[in-house]
Protein backbone atom coordinates (compact mmCIF):
# COMPACT_ATOMS: atom_id res chain seq x y z
CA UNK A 1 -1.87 -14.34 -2.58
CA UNK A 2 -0.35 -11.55 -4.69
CA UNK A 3 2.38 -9.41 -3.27
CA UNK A 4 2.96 -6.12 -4.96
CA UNK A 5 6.84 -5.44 -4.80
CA UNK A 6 9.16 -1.94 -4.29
CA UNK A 7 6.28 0.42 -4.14
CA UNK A 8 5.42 3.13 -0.99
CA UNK A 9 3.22 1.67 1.34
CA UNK A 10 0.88 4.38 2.63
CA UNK A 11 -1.63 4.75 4.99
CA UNK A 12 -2.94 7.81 6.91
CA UNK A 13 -0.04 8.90 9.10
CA UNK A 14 2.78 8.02 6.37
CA UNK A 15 4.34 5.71 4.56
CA UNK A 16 5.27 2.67 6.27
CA UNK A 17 7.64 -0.37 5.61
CA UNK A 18 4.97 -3.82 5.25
CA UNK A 19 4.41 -5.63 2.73
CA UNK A 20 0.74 -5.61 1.33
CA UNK A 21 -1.27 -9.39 0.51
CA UNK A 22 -4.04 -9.15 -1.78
CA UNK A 23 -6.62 -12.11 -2.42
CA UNK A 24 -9.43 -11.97 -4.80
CA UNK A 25 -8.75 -8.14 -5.66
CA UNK A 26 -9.00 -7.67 -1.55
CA UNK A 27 -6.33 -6.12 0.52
CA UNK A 28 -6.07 -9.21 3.55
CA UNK A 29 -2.77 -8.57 4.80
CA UNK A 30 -0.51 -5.21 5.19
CA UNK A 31 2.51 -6.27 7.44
CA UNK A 32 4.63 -9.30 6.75
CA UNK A 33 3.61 -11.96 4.39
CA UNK A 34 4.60 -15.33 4.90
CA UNK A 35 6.72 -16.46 2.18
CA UNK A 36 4.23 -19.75 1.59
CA UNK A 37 1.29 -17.49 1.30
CA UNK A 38 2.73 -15.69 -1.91
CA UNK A 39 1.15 -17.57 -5.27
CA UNK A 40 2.41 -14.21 -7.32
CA UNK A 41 4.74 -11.39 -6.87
CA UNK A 42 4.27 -7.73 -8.98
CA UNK A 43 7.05 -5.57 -10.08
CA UNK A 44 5.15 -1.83 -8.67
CA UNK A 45 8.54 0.28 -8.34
CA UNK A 46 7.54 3.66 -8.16
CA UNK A 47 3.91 3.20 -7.15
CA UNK A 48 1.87 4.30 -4.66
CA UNK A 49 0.52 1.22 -2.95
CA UNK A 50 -2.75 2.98 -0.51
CA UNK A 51 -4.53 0.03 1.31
CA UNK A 52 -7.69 1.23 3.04
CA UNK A 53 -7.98 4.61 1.18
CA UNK A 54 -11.33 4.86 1.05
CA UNK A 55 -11.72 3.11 4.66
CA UNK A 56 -9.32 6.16 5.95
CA UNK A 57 -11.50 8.83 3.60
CA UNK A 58 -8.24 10.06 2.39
CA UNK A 59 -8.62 11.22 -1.53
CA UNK A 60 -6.18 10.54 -3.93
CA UNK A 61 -4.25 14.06 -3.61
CA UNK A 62 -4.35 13.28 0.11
CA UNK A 63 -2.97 9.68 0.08
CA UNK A 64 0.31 11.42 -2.10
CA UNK A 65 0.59 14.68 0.52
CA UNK A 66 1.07 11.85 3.11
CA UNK A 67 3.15 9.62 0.81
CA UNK A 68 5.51 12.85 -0.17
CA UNK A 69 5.19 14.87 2.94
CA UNK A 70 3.69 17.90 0.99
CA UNK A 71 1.16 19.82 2.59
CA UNK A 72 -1.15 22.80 0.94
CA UNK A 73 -1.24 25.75 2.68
């Protein structure tokens, strides 16, 4: 499993503090990852990591408002 590392986990009500698991270019896991389970690990400091985007509906400008807090008015 790869584990992107030190990037903003965000989902639709935030950011949130998990770890995300991908397999075969598939999010399977956001929340902990078991140590054995990680094959690779990915330097993503100052990234945006946005499992489920498209599952939540939540464009691009939309996943970063939640990420940052920002809001257009």
């Amino acid at each position: 499993m790869q584990l992107p590392e030190g990037g903003t986990v965000v989902d639709a009500d935030g950011t949130l503090d998990a770890d995300v698991g991908i397999e075969n270019g598939t999010v399977t896991v956001v929340g902990d990852v078991p140590e054995a389970d990680i094959d690779e690990r990915t330097d993503i400091s100052g990234k945006f990591v946005v499992p489920g985007m498209v599952e939540y509906g939540l464009s691009p400008e939309g996943a970063l408002e939640a990420a940052t807090g920002l809001a257009r008015r």
